[in-house]
C-alpha atoms as a PDB file:
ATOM      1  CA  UNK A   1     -14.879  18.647 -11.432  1.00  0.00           C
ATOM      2  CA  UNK A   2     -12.172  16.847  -9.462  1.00  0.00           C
ATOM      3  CA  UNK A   3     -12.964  13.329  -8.258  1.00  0.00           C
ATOM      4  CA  UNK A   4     -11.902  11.836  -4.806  1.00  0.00           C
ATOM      5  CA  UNK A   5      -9.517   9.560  -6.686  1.00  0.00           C
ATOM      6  CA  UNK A   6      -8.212  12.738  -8.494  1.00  0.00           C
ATOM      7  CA  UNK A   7      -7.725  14.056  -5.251  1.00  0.00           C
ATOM      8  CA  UNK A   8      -5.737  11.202  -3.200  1.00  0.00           C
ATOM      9  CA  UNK A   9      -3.885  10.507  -6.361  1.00  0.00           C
ATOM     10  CA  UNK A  10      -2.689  14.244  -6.507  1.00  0.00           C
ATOM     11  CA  UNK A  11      -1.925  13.907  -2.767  1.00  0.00           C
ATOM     12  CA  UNK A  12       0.297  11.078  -3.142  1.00  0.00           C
ATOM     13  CA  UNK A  13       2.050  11.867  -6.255  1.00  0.00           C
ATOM     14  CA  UNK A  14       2.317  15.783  -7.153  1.00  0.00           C
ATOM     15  CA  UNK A  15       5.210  17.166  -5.415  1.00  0.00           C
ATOM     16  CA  UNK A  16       5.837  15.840  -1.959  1.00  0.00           C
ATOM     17  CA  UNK A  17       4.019  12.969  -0.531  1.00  0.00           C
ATOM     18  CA  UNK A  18       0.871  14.662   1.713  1.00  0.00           C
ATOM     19  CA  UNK A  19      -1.208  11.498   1.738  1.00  0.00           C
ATOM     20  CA  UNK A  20      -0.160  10.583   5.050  1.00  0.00           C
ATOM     21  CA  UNK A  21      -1.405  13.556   6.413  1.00  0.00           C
ATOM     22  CA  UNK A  22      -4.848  13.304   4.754  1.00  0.00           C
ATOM     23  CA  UNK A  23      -8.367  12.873   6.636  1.00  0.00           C
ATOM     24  CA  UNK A  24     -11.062  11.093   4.852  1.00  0.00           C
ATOM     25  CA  UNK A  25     -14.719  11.113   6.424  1.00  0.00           C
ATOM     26  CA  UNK A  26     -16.935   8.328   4.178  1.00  0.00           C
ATOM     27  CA  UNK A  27     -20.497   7.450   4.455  1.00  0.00           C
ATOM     28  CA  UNK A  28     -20.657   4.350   7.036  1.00  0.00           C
ATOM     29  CA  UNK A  29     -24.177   3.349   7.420  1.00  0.00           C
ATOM     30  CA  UNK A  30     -23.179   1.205  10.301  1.00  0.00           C
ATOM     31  CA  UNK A  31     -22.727   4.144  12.617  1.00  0.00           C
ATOM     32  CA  UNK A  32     -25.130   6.119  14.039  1.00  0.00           C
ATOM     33  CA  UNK A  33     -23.327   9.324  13.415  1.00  0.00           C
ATOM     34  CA  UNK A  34     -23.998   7.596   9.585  1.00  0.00           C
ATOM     35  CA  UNK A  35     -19.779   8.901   8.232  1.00  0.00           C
ATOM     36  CA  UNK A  36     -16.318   7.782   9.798  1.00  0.00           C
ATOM     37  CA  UNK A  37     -12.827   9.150   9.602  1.00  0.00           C
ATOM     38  CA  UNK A  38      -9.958   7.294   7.726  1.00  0.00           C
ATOM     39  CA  UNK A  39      -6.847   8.671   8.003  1.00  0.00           C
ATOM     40  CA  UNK A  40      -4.715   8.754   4.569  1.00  0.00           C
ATOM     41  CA  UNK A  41      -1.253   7.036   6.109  1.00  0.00           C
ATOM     42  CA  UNK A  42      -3.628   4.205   6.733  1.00  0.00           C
ATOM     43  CA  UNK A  43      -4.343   3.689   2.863  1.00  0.00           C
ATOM     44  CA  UNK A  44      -2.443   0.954   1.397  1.00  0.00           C
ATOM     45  CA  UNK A  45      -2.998   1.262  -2.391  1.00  0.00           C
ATOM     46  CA  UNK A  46      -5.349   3.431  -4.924  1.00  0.00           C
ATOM     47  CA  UNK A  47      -6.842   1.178  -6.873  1.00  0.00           C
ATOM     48  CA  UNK A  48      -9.052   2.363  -9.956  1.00  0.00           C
ATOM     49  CA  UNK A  49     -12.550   1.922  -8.047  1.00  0.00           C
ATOM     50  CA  UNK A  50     -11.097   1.324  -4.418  1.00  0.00           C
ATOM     51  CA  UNK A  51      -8.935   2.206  -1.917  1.00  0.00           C
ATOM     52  CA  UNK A  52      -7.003  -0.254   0.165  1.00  0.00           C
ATOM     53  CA  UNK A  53      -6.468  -0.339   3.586  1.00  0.00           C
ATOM     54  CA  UNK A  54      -5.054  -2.726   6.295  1.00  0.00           C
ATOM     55  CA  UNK A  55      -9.234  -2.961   7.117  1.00  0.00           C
ATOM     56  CA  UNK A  56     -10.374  -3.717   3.356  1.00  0.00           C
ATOM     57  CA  UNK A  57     -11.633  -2.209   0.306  1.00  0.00           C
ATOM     58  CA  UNK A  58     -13.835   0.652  -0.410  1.00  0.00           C
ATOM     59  CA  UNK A  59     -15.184   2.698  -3.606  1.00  0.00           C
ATOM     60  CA  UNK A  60     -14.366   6.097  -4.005  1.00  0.00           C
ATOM     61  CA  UNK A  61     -18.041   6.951  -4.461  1.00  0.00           C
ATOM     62  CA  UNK A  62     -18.618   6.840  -0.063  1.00  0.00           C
ATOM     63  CA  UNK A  63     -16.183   9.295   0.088  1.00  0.00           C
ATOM     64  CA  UNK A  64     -17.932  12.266   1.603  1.00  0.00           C
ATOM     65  CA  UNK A  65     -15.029  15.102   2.403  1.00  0.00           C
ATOM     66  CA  UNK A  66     -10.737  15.382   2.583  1.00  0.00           C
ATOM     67  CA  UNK A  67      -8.771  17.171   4.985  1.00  0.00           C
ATOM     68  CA  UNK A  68      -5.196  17.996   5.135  1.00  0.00           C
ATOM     69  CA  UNK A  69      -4.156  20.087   7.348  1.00  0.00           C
ATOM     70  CA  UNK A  70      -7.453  21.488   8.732  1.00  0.00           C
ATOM     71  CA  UNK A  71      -8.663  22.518   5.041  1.00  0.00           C
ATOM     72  CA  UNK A  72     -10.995  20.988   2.856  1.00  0.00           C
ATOM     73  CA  UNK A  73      -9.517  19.859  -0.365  1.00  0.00           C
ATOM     74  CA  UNK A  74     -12.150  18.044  -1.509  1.00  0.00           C
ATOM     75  CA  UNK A  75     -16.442  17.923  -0.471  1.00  0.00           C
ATOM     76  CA  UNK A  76     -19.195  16.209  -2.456  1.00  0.00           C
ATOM     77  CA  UNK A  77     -21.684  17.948  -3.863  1.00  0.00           C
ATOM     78  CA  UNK A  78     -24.700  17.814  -1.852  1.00  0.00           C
ATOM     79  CA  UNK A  79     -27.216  15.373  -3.982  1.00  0.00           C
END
């Protein structure tokens, strides 16, 4: 089973570039709607636990689903 990092990292580095054009919805338990979109040319740097963006850090692990281009490359298992 691929893991988000596996994912991004693919994105980024197989073949051309797509991060850019990635969607990522995490688990944000500050918002009502309780997940929040991040778009992937807002990612700074894929660290080993975290990503990096202009906003902070966060793990992997609240990453809930990735889009590019309207399909899902990626979805958590449902716990």
């Amino acid at each position: 089973m691929r893991t988000a990092r596996d994912v991004l990292n693919e994105l980024r580095w197989r073949g051309e570039n797509r991060l850019p054009e990635a969607v990522l919805w995490y688990r944000d338990r500050t918002r009502p709607e309780g997940d929040r979109a991040i778009r992937g040319s807002e990612i700074l740097e894929l660290g080993r636990r975290y990503f990096e963006t202009a906003g902070g850090r966060l793990p992997y692990y609240k990453i809930e689903r990735i889009e590019v281009g309207g399909e899902v490359v990626f979805k958590r298992p449902a716990e």
